[in-house]
Protein backbone atom coordinates (compact mmCIF):
# COMPACT_ATOMS: atom_id res chain seq x y z
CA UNK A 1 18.26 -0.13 5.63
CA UNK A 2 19.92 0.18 2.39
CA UNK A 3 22.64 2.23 1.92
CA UNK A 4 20.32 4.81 -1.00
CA UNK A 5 16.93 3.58 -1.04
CA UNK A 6 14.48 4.04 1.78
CA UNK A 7 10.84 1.91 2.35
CA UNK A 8 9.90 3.85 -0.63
CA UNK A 9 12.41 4.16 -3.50
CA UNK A 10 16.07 6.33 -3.79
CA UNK A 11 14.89 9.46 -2.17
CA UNK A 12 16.47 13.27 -1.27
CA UNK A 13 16.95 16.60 -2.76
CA UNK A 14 17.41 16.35 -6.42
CA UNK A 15 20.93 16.90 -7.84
CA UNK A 16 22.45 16.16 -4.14
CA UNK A 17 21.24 12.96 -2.39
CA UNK A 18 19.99 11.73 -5.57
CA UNK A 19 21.59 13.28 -8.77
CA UNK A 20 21.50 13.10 -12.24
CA UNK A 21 24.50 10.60 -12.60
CA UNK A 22 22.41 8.04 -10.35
CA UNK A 23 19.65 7.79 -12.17
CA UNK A 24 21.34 7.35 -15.30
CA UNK A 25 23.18 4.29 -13.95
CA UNK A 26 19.77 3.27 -12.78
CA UNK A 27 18.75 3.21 -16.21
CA UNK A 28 22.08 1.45 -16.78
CA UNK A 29 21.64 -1.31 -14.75
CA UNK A 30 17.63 -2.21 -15.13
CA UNK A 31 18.25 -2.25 -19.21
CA UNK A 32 21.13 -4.27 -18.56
CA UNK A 33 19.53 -6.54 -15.78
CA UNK A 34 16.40 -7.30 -17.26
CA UNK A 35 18.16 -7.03 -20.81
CA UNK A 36 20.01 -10.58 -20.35
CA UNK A 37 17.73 -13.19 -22.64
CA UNK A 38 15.28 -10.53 -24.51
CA UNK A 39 14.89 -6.94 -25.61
CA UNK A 40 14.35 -4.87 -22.21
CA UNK A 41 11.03 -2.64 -22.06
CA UNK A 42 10.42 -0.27 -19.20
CA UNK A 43 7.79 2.36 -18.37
CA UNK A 44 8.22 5.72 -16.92
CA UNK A 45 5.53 8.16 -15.28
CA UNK A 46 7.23 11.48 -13.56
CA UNK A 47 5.25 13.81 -10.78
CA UNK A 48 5.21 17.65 -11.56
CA UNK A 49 8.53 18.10 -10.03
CA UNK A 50 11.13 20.61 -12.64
CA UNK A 51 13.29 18.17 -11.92
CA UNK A 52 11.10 15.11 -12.87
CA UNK A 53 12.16 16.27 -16.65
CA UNK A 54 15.84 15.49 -15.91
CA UNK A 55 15.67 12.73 -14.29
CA UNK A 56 13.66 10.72 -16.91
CA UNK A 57 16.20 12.16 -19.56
CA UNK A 58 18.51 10.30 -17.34
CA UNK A 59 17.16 7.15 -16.41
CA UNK A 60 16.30 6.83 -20.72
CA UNK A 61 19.39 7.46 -21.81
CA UNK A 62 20.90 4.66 -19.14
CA UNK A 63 18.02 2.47 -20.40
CA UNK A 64 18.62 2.75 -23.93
CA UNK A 65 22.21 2.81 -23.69
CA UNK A 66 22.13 -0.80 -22.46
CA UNK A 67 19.54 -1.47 -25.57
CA UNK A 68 16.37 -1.64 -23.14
CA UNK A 69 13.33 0.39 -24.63
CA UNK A 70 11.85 3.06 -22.46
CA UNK A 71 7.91 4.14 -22.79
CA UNK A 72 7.30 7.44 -21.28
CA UNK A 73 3.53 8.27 -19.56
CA UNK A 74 5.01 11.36 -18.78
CA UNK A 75 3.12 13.44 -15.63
CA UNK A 76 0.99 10.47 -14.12
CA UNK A 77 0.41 8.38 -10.81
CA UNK A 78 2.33 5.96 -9.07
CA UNK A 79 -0.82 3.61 -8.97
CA UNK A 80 -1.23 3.97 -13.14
CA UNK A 81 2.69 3.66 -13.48
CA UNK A 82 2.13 0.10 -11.40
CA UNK A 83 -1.38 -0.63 -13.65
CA UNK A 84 0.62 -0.40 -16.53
CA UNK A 85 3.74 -1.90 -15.08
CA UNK A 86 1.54 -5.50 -14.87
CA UNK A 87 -1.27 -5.40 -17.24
CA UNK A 88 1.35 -4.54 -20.38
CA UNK A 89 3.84 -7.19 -19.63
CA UNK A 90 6.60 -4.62 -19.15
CA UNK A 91 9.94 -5.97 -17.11
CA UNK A 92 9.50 -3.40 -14.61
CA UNK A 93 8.36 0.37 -14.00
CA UNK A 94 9.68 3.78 -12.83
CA UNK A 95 8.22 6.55 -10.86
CA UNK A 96 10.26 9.75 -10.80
CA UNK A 97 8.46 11.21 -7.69
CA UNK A 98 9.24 12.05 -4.14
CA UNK A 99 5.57 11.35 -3.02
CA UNK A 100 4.38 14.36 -0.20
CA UNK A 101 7.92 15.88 0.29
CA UNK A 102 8.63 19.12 -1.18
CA UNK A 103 9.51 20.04 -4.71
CA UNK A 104 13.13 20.18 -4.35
CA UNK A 105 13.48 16.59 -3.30
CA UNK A 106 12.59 14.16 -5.70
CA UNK A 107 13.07 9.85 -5.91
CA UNK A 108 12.87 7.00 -8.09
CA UNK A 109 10.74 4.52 -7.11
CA UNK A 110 11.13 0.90 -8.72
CA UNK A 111 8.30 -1.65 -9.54
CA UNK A 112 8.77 -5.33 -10.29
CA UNK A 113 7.00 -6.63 -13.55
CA UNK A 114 3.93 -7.07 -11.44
CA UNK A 115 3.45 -3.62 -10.35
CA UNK A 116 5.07 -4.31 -6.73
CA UNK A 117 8.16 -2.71 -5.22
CA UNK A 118 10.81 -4.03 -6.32
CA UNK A 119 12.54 -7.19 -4.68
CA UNK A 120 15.30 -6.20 -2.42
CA UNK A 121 17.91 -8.50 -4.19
CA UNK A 122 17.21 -6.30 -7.27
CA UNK A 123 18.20 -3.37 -5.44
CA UNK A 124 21.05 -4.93 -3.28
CA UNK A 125 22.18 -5.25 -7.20
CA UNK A 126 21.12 -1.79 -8.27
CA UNK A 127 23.49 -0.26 -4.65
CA UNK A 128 26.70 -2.22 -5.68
CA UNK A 129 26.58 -0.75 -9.62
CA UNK A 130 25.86 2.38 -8.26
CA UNK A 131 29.18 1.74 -5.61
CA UNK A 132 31.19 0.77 -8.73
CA UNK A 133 31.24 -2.15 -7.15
CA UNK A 134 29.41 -4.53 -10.32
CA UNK A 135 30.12 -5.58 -13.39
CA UNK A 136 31.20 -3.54 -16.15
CA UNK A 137 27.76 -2.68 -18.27
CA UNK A 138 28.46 -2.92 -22.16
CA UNK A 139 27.06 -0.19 -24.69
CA UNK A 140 24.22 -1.25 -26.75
CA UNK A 141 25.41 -0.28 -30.25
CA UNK A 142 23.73 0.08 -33.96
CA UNK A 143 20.33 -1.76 -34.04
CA UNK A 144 20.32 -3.13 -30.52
CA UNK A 145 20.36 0.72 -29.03
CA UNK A 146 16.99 0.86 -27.41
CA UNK A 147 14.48 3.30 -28.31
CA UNK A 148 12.24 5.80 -26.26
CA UNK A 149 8.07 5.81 -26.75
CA UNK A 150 5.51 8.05 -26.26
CA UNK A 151 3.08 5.99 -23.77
CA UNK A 152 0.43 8.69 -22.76
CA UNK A 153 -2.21 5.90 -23.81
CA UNK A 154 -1.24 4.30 -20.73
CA UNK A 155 -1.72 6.58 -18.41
CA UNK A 156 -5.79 6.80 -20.45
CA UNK A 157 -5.93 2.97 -19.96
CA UNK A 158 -5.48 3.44 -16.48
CA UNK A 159 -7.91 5.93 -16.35
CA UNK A 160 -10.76 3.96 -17.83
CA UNK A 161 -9.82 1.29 -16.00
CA UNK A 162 -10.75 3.21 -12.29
CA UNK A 163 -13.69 4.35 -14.05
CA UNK A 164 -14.76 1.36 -14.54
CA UNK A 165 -14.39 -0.01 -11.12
CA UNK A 166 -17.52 2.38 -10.50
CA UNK A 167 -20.85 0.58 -9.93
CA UNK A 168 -23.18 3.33 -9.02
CA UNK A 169 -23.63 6.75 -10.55
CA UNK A 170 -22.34 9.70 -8.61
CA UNK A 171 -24.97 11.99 -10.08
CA UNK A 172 -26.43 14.50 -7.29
CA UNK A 173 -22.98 14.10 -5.45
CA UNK A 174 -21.38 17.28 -4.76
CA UNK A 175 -17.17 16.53 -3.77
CA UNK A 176 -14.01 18.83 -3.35
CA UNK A 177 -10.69 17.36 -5.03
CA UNK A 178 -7.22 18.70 -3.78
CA UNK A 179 -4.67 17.31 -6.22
CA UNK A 180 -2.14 18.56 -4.42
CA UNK A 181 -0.44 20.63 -7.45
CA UNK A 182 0.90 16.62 -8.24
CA UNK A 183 0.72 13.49 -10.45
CA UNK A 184 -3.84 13.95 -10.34
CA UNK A 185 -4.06 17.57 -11.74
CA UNK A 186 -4.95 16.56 -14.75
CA UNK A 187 -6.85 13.40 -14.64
CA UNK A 188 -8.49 13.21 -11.15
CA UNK A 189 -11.43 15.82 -12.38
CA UNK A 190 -12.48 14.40 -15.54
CA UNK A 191 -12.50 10.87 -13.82
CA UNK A 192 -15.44 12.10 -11.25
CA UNK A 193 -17.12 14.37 -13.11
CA UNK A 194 -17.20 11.26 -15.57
CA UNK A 195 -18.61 9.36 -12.52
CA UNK A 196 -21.73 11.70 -12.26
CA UNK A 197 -20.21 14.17 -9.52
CA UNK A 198 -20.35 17.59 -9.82
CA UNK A 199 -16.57 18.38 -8.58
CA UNK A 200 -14.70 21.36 -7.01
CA UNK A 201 -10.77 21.36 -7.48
CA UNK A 202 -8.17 22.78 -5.81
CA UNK A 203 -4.08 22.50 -6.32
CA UNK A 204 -4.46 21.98 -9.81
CA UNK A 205 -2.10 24.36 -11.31
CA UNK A 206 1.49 23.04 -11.06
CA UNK A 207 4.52 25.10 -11.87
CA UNK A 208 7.39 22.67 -11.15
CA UNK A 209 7.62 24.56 -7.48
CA UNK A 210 4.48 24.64 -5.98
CA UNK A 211 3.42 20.50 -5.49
CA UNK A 212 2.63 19.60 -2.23
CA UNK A 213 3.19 23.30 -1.12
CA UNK A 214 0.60 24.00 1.75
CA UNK A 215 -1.91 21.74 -0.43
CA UNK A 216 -2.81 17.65 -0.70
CA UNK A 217 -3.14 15.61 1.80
CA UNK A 218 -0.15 16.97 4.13
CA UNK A 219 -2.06 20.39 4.21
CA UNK A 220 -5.88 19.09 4.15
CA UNK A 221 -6.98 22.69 5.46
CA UNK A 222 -7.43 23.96 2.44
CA UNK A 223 -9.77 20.85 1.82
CA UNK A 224 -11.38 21.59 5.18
CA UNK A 225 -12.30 25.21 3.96
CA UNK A 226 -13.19 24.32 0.10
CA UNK A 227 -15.72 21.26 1.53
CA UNK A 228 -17.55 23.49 4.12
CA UNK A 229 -17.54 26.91 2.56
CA UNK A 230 -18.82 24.70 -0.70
CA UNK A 231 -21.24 22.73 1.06
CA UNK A 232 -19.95 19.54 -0.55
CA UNK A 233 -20.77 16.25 0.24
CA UNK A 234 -17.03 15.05 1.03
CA UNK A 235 -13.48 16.31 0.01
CA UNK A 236 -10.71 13.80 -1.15
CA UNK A 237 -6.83 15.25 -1.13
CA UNK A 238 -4.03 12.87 -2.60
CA UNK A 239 -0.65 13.41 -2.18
CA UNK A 240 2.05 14.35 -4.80
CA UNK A 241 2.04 10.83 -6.94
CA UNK A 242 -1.66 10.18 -5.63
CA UNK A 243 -0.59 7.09 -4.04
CA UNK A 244 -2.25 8.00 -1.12
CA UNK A 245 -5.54 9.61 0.16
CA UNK A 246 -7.53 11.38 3.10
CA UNK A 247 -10.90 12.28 3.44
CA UNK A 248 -12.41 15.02 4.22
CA UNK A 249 -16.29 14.57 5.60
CA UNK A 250 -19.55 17.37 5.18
CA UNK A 251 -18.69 18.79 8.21
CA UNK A 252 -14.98 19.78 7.56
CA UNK A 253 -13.74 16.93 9.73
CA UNK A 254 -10.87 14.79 8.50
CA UNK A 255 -11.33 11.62 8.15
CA UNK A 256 -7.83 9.61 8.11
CA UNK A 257 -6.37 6.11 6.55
CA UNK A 258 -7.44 4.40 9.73
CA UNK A 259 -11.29 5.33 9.41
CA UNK A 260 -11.22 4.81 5.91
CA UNK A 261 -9.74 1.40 5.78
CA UNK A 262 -12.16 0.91 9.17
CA UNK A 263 -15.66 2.08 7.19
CA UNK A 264 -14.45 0.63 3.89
CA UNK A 265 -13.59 -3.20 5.89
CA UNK A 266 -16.86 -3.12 7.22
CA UNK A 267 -18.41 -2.33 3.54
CA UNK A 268 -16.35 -5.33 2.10
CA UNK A 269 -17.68 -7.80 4.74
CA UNK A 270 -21.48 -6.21 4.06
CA UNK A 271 -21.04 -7.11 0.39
CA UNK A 272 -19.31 -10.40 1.67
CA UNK A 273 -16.21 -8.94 -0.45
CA UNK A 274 -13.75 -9.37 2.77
CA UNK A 275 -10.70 -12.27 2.45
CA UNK A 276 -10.48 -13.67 5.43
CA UNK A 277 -12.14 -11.14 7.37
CA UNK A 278 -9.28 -9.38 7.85
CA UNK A 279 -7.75 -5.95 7.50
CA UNK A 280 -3.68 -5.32 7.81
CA UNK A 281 -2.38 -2.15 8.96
CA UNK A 282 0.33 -0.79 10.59
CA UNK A 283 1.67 -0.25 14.21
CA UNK A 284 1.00 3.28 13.76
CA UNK A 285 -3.15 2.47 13.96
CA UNK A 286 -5.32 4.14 16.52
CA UNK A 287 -6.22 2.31 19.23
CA UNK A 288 -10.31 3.38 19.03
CA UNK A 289 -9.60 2.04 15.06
CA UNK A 290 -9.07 -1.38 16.67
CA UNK A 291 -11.87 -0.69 19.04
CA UNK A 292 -13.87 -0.32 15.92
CA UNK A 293 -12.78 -3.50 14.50
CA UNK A 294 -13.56 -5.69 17.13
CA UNK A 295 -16.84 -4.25 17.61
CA UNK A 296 -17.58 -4.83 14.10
CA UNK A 297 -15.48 -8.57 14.64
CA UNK A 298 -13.42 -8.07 12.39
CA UNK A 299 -9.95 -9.28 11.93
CA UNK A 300 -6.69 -6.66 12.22
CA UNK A 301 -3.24 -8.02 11.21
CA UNK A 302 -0.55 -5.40 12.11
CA UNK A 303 3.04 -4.61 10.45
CA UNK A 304 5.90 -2.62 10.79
CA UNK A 305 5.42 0.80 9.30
CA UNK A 306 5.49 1.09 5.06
CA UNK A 307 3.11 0.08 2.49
CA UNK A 308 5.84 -2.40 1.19
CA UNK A 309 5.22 -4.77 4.93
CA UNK A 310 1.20 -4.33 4.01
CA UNK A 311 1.24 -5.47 0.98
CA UNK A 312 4.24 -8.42 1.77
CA UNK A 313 1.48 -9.82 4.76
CA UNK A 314 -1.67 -9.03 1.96
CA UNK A 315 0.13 -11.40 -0.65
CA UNK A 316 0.80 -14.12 2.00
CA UNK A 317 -2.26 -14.53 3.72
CA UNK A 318 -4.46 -13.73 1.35
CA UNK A 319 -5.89 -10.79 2.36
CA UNK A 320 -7.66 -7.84 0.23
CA UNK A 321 -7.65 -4.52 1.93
CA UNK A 322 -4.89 -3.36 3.91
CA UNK A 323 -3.02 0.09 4.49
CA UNK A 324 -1.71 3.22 6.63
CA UNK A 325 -2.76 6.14 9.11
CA UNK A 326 -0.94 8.25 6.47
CA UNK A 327 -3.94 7.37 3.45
CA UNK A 328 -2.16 4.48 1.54
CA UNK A 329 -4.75 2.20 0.98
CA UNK A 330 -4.35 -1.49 -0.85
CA UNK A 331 -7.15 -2.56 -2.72
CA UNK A 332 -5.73 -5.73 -3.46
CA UNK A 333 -8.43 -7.14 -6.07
CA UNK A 334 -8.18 -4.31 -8.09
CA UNK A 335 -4.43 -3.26 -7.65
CA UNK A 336 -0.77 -3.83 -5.86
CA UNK A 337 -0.12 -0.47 -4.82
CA UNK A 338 -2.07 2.17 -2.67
CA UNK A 339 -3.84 4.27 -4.95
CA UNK A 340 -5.28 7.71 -3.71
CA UNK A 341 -7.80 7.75 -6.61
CA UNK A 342 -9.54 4.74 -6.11
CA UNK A 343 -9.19 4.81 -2.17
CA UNK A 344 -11.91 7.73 -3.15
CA UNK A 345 -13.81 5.53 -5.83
CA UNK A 346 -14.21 3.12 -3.06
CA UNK A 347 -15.41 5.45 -0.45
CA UNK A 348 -18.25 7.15 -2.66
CA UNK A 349 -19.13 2.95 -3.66
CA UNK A 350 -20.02 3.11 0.19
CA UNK A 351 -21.48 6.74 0.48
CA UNK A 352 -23.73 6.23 -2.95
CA UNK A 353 -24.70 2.34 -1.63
CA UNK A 354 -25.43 3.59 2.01
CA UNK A 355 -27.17 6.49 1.59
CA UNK A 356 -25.67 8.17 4.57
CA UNK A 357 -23.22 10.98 5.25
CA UNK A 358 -19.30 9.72 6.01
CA UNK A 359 -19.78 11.75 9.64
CA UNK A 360 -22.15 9.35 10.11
CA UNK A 361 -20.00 6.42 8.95
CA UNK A 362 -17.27 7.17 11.33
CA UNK A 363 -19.16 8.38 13.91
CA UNK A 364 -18.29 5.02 16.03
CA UNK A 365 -14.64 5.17 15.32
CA UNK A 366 -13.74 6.40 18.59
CA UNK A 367 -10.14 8.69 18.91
CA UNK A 368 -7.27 8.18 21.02
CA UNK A 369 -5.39 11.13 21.73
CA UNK A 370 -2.16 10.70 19.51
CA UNK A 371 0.81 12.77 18.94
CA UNK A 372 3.27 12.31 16.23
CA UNK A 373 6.27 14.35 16.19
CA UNK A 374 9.23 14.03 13.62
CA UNK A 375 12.58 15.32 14.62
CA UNK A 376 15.12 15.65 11.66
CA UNK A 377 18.55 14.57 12.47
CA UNK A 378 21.67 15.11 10.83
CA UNK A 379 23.20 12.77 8.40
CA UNK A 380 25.90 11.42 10.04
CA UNK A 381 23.25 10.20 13.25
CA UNK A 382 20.95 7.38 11.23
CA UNK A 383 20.66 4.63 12.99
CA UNK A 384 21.85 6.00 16.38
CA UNK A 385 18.65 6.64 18.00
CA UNK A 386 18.38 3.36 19.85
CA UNK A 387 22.04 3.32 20.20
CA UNK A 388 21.96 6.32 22.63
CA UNK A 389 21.60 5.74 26.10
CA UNK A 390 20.03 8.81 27.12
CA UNK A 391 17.24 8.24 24.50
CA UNK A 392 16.75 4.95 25.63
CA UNK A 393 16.10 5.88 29.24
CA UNK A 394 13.71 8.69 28.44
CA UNK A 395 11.59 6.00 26.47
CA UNK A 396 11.99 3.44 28.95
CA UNK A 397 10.42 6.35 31.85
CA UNK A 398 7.59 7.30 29.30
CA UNK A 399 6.78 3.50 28.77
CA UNK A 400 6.79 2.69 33.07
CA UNK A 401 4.93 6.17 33.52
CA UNK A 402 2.50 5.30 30.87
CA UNK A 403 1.80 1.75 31.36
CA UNK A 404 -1.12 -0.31 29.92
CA UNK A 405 -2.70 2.98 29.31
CA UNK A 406 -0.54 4.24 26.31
CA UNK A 407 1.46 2.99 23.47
CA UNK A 408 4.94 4.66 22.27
CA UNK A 409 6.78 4.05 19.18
CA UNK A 410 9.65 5.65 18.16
CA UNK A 411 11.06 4.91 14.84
CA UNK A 412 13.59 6.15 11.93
CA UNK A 413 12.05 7.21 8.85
CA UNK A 414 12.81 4.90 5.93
CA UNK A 415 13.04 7.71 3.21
CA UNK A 416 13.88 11.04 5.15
CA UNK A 417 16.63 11.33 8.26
CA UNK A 418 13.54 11.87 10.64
CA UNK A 419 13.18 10.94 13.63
CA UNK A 420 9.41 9.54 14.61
CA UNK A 421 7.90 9.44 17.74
CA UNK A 422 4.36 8.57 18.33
CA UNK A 423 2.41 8.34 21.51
CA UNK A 424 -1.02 7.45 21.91
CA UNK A 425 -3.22 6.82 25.26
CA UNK A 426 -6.17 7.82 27.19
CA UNK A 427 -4.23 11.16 28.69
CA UNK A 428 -4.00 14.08 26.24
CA UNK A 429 -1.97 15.86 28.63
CA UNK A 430 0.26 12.44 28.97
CA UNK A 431 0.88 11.64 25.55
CA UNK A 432 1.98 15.73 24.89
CA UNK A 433 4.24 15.60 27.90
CA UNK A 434 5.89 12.54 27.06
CA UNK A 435 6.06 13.26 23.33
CA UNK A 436 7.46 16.29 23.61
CA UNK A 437 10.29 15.04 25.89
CA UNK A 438 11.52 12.06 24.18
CA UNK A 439 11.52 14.69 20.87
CA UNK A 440 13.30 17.24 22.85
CA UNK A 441 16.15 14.09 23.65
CA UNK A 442 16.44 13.28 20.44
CA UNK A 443 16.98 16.75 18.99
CA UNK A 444 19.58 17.36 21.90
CA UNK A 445 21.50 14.15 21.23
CA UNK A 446 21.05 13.53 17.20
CA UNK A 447 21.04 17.42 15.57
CA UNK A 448 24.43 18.64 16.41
């Protein structure tokens, strides 16, 4: 891992992990880098986060300072940040967002000119500037200073462009919206209700604080209770920068990244849309989701955890959908991020073509109990965990005790100092017992 960015951009609370100095070398370094035969241009989109302001002060005054040009979307999505990114030729893009962590964190996440993460030489690059370790940056100065630029029309390109994606009329659809207080709170209701839906929001009043606070699609309950005290067809909750999306069904049930990536791979090879017949996910999938698939004979390619591994095996092999338990979802024809807003275009394509209720879609997806639990360590104890021999036992006894009839995982979090441990098998009482206990190691030998 590198030394400050995780699986998903520099992330940590703002003005201490990641401060104000960092992302103004940032803005150093890009201008500079991608400065070298031609003028530098770079787009920007921020979250709701108060400190999203400072931060893109900072990475445009880096930027323009080494004579790159900076074009601020202001408060937008990761997914239209990417959109933009590619379609406008820029040399790369920014998101100023720490996706579904609390307001006080906040990240920069870096796209490649075609609206990918950024290639890790770039950032190997980016780490030894920010190390003092690189090359000496020179000040733009007189005419070669870049400039910054108003860019909202962006961010309403990429709007019209999901809308268009639509190929049915939502009219006589009744949904539930929870923008999570984030990057959607402004856009994700006039896109649906453009759609034909008649639409119910919630977490649409940011104040700087409140994103992600007991709202989105880390805290679907308030979903749960807006769908089935509305009586609305189906609920959709994104996440802070919307890159990411769950489902909530008629009944109040939710319906996660697994059985939407299951329902929606079964749609594509319907409508003969499928590459390859194949859908990539992660190791963190349900077992009963791969059930599913094989039933349906369809193809599942696993990867390591992180939307950055799906999309790396999508562009390889050739495949077109692809995703996470968590609600990232890669629609590859129509983008190269996940994208919470059109994972929920997609899924009311399906609903409005099939004519049936999403309980009834899922209904076959069968669920293995599974328990994830996330212990936070201290700083000073990443990349310990399968260093410590008392850890390693307690896994090993959970893995002989469990045998072919569960799957553990344990893992360190690529953008928080967590801790993950999954277990999944046909015991509920099991896969608690177990969970629990490798946690409760982990906390004893990593938190103090």
């Amino acid at each position: 891992m590198s030394k400050y960015f995780g699986t998903d951009g520099f992330r940590g609370e703002a003005n201490k992990a990641l401060n104000v100095e960092h992302a103004y070398k940032i803005g150093r370094f890009l201008g500079a880098y991608y400065g070298r035969e031609h003028k530098c241009s770079v787009v920007i989109g921020k979250d709701t986060r108060r400190s999203g302001y400072m931060f893109e002060c900072a990475l445009t005054a880096g930027l323009t300072a080494s004579g790159a040009d900076a074009y601020l979307m202001h408060v937008t999505t990761t997914p239209s940040v990417s959109y933009i990114t590619r379609t406008d030729d820029f040399d790369c893009g920014i998101m100023i967002s720490a996706s579904h962590n609390p307001y006080f964190d906040n990240g920069i996440k870096l796209l490649n000119g075609d609206g990918e993460k950024m290639e890790q030489y770039v950032i190997d690059e980016i780490e030894r500037y920010l190390d003092g370790k690189g090359a000496e940056i020179p000040f733009a100065t007189g005419s070669d200073i870049g400039k910054a630029v108003d860019y909202a029309a962006g961010r309403n390109r990429y709007i019209g462009y999901l809308i268009s994606l639509a190929t049915h009329s939502y009219k006589g659809m009744r949904i539930g919206l929870d923008c999570a207080n984030g990057s959607t709170w402004m856009m994700a209701k006039s896109i649906f209700e453009t759609l034909g839906a008649e639409t119910v929001v919630i977490g649409n009043q940011p104040n700087g604080l409140n994103i992600n606070n007991d709202c989105g699609s880390t805290h679907i309950e308030g979903l749960r209770r807006l769908v089935t005290e509305n009586k609305l067809d189906v609920g959709f909750a994104f996440d802070g920068d919307a890159d990411r999306c769950l489902a909530v069904d008629e009944k109040g049930n939710i319906i996660d990244g697994d059985k939407l990536i299951a329902i929606l791979s079964r749609y594509m090879k319907e409508m003969g849309t499928l590459k390859n017949n194949t859908a990539v996910v992660t190791v963190m999938s349900n077992l009963g989701f791969h059930r599913f698939m094989n039933e349906n004979k369809i193809e599942t390619v696993c990867t390591k955890v992180g939307d950055r591994y799906v999309l790396e095996e999508m562009l390889n092999n050739g495949y077109n959908i692809g995703g996470e338990q968590s609600g990232h979802i890669i629609f590859l024809d129509h983008a190269t991020t996940g994208d919470g807003q059109l994972t929920a275009v997609q899924t009311l394509e399906l609903l409005s073509k099939c004519k049936r209720p999403l309980s009834q879609l899922v209904k076959d997806i069968p669920d293995f109990p599974q328990l994830l639990v996330n212990v936070k360590i201290t700083e000073d104890k990443k990349g310990l965990w399968d260093k410590t021999q008392k850890i390693t036992d307690i896994i090993a006894q959970a893995e002989q005790a469990m045998g072919e009839n569960g799957r553990i995982l344990v893992r360190e979090s690529g953008t928080e100092p967590l801790v993950r441990v999954m277990i999944e098998g046909k015991d509920e009482k099991e896969v608690h017992h177990w969970t629990h206990l490798i946690a409760d190691t982990i906390k004893e030998c990593l938190c103090r």
